[in-house]
N, C-alpha and C. Protein backbone atom coordinates (compact mmCIF):
# COMPACT_ATOMS: atom_id res chain seq x y z
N UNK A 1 0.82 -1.20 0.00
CA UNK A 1 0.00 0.00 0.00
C UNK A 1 0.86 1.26 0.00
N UNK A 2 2.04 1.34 1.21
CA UNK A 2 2.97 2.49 1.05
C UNK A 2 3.17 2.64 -0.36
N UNK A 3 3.27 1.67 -1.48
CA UNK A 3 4.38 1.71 -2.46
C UNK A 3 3.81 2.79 -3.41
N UNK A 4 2.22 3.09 -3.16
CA UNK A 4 1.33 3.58 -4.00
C UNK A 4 1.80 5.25 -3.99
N UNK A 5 2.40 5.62 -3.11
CA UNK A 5 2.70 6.98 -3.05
C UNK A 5 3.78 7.44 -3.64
N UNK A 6 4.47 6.22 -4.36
CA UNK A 6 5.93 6.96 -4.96
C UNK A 6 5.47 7.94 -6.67
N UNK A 7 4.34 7.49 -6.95
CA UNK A 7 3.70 8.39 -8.32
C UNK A 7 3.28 9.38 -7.87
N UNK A 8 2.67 9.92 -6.85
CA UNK A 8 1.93 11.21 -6.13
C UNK A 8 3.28 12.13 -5.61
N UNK A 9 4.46 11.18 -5.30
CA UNK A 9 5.39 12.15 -4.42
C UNK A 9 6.52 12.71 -5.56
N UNK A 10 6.53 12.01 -6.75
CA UNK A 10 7.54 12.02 -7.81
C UNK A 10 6.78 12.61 -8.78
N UNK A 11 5.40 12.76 -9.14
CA UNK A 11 4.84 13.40 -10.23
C UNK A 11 3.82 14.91 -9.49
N UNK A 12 3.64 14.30 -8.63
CA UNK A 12 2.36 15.42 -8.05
C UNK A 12 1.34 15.18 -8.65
N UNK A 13 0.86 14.07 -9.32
CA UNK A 13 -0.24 14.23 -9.66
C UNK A 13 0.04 12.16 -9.49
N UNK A 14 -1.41 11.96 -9.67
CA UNK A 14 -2.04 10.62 -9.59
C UNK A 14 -2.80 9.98 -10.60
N UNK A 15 -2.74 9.19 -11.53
CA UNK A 15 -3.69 8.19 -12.53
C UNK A 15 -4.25 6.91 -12.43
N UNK A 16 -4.98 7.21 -12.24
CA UNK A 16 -6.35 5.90 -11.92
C UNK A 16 -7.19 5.38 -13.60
N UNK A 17 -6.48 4.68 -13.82
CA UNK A 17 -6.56 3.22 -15.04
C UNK A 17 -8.18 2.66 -14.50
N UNK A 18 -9.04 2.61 -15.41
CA UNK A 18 -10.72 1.52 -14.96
C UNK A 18 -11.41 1.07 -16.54
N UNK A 19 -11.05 0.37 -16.52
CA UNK A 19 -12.10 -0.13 -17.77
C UNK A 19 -12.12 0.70 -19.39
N UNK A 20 -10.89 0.86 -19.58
CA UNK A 20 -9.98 1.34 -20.97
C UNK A 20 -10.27 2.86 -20.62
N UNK A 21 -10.13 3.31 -19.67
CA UNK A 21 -9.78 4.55 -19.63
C UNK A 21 -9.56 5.23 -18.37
N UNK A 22 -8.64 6.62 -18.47
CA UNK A 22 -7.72 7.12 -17.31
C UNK A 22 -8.08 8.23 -17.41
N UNK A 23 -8.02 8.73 -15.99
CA UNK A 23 -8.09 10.26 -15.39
C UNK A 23 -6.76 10.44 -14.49
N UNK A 24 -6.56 11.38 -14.52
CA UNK A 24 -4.93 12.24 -13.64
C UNK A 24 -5.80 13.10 -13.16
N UNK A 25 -5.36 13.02 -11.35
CA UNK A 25 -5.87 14.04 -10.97
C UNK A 25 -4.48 14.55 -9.93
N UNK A 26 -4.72 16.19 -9.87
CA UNK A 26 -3.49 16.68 -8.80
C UNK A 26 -3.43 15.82 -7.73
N UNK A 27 -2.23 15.67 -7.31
CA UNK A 27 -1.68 15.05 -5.79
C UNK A 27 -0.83 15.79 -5.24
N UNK A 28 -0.39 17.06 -5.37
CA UNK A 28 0.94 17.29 -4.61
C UNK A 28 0.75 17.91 -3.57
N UNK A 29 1.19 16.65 -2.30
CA UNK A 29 1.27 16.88 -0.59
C UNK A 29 2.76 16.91 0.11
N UNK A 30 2.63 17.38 1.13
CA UNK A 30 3.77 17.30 1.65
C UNK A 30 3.62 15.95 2.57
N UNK A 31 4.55 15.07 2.59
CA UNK A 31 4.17 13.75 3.76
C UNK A 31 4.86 14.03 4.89
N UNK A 32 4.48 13.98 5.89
CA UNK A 32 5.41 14.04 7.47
C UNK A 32 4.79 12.42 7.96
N UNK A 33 5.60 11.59 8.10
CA UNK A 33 5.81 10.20 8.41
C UNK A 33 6.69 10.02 9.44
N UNK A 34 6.36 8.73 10.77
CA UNK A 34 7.56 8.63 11.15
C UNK A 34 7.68 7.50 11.33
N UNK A 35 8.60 6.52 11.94
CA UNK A 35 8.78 4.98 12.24
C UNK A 35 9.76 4.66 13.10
N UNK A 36 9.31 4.32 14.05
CA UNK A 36 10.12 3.64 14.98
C UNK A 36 11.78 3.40 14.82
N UNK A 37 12.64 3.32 15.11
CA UNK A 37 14.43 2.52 15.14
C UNK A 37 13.81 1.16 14.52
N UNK A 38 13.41 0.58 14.94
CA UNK A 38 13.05 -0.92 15.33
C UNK A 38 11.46 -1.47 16.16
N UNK A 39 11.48 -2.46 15.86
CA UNK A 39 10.33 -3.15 16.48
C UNK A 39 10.16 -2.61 18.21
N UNK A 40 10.83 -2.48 18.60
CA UNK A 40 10.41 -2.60 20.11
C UNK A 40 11.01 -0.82 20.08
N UNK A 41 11.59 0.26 19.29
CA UNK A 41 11.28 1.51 19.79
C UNK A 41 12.89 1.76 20.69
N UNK A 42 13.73 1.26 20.63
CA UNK A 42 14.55 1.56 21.89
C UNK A 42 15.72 1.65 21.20
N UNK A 43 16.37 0.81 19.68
CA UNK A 43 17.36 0.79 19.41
C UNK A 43 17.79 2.56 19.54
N UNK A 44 19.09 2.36 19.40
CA UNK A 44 19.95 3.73 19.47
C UNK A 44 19.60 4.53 20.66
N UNK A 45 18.92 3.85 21.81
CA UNK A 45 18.27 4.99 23.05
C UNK A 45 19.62 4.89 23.76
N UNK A 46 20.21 5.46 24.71
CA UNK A 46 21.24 5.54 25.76
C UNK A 46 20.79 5.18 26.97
N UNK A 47 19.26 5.07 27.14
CA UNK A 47 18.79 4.70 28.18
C UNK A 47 17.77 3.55 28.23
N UNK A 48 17.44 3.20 27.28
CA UNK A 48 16.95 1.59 27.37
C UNK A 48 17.20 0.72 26.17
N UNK A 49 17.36 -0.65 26.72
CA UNK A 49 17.79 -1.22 26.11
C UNK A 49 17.22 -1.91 24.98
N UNK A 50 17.07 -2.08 23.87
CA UNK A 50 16.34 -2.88 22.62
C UNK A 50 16.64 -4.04 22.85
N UNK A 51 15.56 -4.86 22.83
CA UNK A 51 15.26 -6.16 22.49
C UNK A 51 15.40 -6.83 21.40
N UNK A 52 15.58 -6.37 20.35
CA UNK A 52 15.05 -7.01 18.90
C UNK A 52 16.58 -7.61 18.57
N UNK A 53 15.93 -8.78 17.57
CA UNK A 53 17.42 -9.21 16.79
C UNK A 53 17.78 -8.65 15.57
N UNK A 54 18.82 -8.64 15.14
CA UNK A 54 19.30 -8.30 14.03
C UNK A 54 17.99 -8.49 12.64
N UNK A 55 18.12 -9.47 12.93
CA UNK A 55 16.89 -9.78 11.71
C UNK A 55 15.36 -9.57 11.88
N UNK A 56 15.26 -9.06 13.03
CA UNK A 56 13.73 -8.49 12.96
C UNK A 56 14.11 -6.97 12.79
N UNK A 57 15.35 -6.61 13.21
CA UNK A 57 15.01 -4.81 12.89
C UNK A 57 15.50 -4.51 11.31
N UNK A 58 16.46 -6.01 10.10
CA UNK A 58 16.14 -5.80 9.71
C UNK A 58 14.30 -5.70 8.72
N UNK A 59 13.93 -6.67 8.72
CA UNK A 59 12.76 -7.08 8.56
C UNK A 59 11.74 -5.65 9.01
N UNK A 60 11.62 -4.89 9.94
CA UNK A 60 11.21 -4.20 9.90
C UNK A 60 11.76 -2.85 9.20
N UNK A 61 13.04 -2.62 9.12
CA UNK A 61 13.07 -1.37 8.34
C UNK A 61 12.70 -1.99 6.49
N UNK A 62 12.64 -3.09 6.26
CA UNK A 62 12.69 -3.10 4.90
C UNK A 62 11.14 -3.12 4.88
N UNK A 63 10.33 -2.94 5.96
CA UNK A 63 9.08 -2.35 5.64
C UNK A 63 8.53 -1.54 4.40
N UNK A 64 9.44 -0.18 4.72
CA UNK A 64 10.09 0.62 3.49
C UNK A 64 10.61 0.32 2.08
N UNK A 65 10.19 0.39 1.56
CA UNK A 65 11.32 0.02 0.17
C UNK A 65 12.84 1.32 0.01
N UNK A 66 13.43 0.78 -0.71
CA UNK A 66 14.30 1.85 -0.84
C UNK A 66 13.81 3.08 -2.03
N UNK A 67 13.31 2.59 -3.60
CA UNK A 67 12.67 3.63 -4.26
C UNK A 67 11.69 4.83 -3.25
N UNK A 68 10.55 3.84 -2.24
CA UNK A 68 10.21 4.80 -1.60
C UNK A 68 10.65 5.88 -0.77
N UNK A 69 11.60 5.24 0.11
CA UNK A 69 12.55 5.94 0.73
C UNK A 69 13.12 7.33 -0.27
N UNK A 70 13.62 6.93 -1.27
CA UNK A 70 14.32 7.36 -2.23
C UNK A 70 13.42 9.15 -2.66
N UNK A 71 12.24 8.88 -2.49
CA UNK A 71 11.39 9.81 -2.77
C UNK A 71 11.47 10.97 -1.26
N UNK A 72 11.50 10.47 -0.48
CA UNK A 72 11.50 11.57 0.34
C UNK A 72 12.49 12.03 0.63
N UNK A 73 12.52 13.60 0.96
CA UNK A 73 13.34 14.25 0.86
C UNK A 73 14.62 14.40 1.63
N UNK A 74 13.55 14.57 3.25
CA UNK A 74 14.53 14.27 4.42
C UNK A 74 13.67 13.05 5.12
N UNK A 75 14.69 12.41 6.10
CA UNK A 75 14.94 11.67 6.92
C UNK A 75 15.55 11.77 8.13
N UNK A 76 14.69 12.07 9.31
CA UNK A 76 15.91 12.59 10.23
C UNK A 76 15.38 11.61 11.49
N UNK A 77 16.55 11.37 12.57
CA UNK A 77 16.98 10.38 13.25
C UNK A 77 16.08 11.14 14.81
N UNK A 78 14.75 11.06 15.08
CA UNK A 78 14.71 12.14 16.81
C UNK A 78 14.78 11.13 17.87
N UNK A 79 16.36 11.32 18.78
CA UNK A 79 16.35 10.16 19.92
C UNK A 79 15.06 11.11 20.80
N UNK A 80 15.00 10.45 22.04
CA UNK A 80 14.40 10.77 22.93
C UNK A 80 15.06 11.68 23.81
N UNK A 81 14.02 13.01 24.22
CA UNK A 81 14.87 13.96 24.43
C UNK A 81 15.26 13.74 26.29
N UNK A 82 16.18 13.88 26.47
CA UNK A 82 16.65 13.89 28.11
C UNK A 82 16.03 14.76 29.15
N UNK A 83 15.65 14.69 30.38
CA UNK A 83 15.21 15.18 31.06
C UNK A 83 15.43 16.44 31.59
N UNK A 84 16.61 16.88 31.75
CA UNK A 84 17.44 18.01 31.87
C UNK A 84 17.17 18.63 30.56
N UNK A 85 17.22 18.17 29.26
CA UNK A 85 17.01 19.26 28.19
C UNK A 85 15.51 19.48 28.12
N UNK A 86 15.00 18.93 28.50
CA UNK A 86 13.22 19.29 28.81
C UNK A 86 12.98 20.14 29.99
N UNK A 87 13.82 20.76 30.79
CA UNK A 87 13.99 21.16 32.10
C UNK A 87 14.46 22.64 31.26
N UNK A 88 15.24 22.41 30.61
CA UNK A 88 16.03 23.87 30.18
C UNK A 88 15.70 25.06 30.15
N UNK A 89 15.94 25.83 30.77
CA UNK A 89 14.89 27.28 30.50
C UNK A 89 15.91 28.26 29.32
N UNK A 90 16.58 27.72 29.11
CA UNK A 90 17.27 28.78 28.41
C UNK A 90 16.57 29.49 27.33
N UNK A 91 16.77 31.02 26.83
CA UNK A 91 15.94 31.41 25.50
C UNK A 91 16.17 30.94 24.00
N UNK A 92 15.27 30.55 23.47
CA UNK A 92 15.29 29.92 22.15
C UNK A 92 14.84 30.75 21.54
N UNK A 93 15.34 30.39 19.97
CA UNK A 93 14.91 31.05 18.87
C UNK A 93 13.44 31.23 18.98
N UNK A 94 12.14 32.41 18.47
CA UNK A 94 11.20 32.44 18.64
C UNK A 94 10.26 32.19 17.69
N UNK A 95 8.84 30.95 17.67
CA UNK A 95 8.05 30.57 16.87
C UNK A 95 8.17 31.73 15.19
N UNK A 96 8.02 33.40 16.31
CA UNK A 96 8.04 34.82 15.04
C UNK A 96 9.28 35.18 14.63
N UNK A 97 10.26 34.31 15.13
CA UNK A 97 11.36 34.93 14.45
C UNK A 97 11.74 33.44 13.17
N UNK A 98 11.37 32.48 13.48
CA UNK A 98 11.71 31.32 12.75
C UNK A 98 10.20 31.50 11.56
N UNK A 99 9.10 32.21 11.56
CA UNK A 99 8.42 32.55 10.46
C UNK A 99 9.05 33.62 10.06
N UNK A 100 9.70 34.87 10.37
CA UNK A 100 10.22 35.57 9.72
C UNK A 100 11.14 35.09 8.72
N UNK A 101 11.72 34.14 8.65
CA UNK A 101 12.99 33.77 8.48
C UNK A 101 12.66 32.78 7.04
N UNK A 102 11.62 32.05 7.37
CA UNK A 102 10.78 30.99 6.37
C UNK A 102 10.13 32.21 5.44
N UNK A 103 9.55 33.32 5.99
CA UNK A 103 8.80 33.98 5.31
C UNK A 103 9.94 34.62 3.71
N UNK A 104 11.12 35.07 4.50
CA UNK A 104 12.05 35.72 3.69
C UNK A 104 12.40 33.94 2.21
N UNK A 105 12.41 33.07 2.89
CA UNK A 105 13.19 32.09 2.11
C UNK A 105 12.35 32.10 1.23
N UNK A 106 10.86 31.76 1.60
CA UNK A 106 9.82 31.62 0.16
C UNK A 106 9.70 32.85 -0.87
N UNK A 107 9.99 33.88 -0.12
CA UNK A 107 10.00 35.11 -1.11
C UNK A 107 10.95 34.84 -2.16
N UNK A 108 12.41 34.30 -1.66
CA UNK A 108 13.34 34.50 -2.41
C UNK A 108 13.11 33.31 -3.67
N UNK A 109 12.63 32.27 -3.09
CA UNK A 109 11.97 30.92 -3.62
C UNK A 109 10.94 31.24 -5.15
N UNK A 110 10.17 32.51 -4.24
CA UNK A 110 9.01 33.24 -5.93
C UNK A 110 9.51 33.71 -6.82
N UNK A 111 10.58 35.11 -6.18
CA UNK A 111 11.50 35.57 -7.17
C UNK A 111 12.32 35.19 -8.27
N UNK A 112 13.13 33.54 -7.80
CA UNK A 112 13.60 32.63 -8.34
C UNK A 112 12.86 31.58 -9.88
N UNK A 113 11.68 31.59 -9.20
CA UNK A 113 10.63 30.48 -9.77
C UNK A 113 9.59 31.32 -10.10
N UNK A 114 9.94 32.79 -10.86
CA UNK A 114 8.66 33.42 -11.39
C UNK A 114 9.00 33.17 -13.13
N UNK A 115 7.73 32.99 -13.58
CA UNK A 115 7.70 31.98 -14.92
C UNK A 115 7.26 31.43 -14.74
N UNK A 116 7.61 30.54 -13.67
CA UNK A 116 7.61 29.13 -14.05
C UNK A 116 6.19 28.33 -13.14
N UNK A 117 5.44 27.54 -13.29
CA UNK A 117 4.65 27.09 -12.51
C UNK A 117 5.06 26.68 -11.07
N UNK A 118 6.24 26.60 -10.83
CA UNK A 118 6.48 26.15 -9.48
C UNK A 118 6.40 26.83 -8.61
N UNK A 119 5.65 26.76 -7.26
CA UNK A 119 6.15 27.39 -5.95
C UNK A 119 6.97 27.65 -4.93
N UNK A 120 7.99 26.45 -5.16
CA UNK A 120 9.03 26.70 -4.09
C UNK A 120 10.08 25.16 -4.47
N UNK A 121 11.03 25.15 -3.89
CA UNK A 121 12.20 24.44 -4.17
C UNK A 121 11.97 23.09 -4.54
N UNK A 122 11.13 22.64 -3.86
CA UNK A 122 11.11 21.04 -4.21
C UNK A 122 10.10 20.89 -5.35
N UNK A 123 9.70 21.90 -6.01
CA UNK A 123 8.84 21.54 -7.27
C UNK A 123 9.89 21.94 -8.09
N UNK A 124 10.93 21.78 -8.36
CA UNK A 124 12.27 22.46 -9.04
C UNK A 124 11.97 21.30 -10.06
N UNK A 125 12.43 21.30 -11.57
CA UNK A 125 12.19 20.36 -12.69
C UNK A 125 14.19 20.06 -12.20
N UNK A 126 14.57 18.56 -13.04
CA UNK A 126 16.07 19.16 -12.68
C UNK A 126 16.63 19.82 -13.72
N UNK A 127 16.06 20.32 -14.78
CA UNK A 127 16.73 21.71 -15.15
C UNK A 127 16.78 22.67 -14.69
N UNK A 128 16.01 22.83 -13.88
CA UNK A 128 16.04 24.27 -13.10
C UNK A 128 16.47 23.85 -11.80
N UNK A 129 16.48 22.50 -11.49
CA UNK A 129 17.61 22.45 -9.93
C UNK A 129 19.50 22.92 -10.69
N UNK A 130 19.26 22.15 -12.02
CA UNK A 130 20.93 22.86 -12.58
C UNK A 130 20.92 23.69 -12.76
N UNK A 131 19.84 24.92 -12.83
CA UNK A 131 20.00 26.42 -13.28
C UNK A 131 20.68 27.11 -11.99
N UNK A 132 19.34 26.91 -10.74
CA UNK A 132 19.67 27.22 -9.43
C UNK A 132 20.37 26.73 -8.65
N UNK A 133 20.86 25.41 -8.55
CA UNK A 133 21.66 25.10 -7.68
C UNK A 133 23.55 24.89 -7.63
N UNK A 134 23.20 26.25 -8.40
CA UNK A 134 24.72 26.18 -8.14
C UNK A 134 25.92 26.13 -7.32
N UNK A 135 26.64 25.25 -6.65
CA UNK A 135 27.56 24.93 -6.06
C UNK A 135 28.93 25.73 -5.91
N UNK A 136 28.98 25.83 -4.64
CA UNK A 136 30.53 26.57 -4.75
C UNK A 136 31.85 25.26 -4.45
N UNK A 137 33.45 25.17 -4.75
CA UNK A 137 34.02 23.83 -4.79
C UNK A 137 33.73 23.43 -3.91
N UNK A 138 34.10 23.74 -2.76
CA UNK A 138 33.95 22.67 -0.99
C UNK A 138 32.55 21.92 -1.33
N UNK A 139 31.59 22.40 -1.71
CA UNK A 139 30.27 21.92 -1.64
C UNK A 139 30.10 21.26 -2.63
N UNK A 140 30.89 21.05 -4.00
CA UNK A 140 30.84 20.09 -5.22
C UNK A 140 31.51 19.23 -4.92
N UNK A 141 32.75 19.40 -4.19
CA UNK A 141 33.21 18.31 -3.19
C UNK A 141 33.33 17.07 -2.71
N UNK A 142 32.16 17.70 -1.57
CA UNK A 142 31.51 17.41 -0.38
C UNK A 142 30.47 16.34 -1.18
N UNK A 143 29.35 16.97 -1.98
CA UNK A 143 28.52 16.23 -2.61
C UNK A 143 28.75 15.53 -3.87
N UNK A 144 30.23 15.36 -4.20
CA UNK A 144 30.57 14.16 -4.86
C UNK A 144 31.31 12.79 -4.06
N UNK A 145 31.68 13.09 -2.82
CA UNK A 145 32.25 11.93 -2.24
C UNK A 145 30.95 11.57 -1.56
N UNK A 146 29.91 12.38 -1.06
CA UNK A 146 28.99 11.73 -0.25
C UNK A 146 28.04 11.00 -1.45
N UNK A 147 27.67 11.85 -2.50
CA UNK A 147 26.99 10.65 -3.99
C UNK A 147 27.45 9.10 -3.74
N UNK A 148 29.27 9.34 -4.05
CA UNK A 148 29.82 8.27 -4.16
C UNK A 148 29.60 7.09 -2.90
N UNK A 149 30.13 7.52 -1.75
CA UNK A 149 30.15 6.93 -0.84
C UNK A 149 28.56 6.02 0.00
N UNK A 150 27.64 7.12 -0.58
CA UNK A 150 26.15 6.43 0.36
C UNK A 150 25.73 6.14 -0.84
N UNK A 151 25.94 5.85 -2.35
CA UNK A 151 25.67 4.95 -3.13
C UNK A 151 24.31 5.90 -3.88
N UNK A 152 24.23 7.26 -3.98
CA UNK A 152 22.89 8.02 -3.80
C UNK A 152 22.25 8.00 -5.33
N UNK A 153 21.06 7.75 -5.68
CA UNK A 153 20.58 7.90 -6.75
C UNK A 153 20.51 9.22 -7.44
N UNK A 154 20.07 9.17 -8.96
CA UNK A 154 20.33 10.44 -9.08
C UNK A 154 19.00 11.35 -8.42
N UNK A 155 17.90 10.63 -8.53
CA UNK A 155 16.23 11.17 -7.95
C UNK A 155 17.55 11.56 -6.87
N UNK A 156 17.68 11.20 -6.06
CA UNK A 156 18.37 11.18 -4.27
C UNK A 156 19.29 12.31 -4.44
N UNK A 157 19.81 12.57 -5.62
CA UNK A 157 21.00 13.84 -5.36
C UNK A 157 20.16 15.39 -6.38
N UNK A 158 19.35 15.06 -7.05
CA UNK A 158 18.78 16.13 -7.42
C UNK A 158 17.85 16.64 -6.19
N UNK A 159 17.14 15.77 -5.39
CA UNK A 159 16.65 16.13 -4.08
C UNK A 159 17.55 16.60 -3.46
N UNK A 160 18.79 16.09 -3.13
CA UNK A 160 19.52 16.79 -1.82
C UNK A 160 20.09 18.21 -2.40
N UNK A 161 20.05 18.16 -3.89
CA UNK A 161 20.62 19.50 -4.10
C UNK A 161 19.20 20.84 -4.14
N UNK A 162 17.86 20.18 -4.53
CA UNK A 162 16.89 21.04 -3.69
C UNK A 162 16.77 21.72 -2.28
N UNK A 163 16.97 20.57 -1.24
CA UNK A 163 17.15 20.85 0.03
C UNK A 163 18.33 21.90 0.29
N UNK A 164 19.47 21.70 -0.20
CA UNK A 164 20.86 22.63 -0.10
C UNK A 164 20.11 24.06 -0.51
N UNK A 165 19.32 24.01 -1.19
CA UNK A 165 18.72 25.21 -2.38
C UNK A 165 18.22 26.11 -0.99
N UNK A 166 17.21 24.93 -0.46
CA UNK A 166 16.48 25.92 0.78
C UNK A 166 17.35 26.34 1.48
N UNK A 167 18.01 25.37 2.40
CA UNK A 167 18.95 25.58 3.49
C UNK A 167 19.61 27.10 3.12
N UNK A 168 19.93 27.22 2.14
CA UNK A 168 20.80 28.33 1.75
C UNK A 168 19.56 29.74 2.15
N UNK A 169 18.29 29.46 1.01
CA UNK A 169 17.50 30.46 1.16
C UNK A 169 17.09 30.79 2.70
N UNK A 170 17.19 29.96 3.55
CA UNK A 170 16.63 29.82 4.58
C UNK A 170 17.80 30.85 5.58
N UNK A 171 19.01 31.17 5.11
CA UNK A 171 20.30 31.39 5.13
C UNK A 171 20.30 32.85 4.86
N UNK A 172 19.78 33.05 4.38
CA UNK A 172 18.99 34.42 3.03
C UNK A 172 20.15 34.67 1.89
N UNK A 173 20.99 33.35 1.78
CA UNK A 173 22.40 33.67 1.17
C UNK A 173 21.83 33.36 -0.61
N UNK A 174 22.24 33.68 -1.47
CA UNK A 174 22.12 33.21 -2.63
C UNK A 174 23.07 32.05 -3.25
N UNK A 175 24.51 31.83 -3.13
CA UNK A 175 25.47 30.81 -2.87
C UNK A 175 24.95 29.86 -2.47
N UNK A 176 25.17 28.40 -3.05
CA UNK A 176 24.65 27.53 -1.96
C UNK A 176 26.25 26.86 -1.47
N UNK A 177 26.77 26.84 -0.28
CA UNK A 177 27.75 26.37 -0.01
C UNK A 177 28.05 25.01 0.67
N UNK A 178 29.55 24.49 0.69
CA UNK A 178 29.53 23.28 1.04
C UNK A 178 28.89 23.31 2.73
N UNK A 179 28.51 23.87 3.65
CA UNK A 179 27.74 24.05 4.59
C UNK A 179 26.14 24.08 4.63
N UNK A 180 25.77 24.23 3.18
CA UNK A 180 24.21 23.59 2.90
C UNK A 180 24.19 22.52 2.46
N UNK A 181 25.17 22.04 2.09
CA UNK A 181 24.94 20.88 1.34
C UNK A 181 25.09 19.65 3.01
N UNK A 182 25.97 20.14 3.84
CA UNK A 182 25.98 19.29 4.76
C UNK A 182 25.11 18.98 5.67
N UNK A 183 24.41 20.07 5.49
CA UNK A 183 22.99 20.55 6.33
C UNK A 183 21.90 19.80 5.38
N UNK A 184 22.12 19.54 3.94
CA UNK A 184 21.08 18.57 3.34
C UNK A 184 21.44 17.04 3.44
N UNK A 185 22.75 16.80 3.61
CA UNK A 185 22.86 15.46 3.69
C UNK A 185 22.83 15.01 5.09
N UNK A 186 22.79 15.99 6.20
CA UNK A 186 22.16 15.52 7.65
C UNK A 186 20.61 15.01 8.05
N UNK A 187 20.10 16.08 6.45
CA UNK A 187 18.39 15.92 6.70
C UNK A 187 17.81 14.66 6.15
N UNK A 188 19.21 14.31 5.11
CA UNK A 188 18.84 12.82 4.45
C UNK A 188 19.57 11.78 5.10
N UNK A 189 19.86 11.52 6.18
CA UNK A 189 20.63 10.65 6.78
C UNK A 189 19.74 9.37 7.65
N UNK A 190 20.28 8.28 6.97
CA UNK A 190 20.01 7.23 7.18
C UNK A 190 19.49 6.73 8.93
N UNK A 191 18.45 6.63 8.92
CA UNK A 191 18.23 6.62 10.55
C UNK A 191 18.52 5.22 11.21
């Protein structure tokens, strides 16, 4: 059933085949998903211990396929937060200052992508991720040994070079540098 979403997340739109004939209708959502370490929830905790064997946590991550996987953008690892950092009073960045900040990136995002039907970075065609995402060396680098090394598809590196796209805008920088790109391959990191 998951597998059904890799046409909605890769096209934005959806086709439903019935009795010699098809309709496409829009699909494009954002997915927020999450999944456990493992069967029992604990692998990678510092404070309790996992139960599971090797072969049930794999068995459960291959829940997932990898094409699917492959489709989303980020992936990020949230242990369980510690008691003392839940205690913290210290001042944090503020809900209005982290929309200010998003607010500036999408602007720069319209400016970028006026023409064109898209709204913002991850509707980028990859001609226009090669128009915009231009790389400075450290960061062509960076994202040729990490291609090489985590084995990354190309769907998987035209995505991470979207994400670098934001990170940067998000940055309010126009450059995307080898410091966004590391900041996109943290968001795609294998949990």
């Amino acid at each position: 059933m998951l597998e059904t979403l890799r046409e909605p997340l890769e096209e934005g739109a959806v086709t439903i085949s019935r009795a010699g004939s098809s309709a496409t209708y829009p699909a494009r959502f954002t997915l927020v998903a999450a999944q456990n370490p493992c069967p029992c929830g604990r692998l990678g905790d510092a404070e309790a211990q996992c139960t599971c064997l090797p072969d049930a946590v794999a068995r459960y991550r291959a829940r997932i396929s990898g094409p699917l996987l492959d489709r989303i953008d980020m992936r990020v690892a949230v242990p369980r937060v510690p008691y003392r950092e839940l205690r913290d009073r210290r001042e944090r960045e503020t809900s209005a200052a982290v929309r200010r900040r998003v607010e500036r990136a999408r602007a720069r995002m319209r400016q970028r992508l006026a023409g064109t039907r898209r709204r913002c970075n991850a509707e980028m065609t990859k001609r226009e991720v090669e128009t915009f995402c231009e790389l400075d060396g450290a960061g062509e680098r960076l994202l040729s040994g990490a291609v090489s090394a985590r084995r990354i598809s190309a769907r998987g590196y035209h995505r991470l070079l979207r994400v670098a796209r934001t990170v940067a805008d998000l940055a309010d920088l126009g450059a995307i540098t080898s410091d966004h790109v590391a900041a996109a391959l943290l968001l795609r990191a294998e949990a």
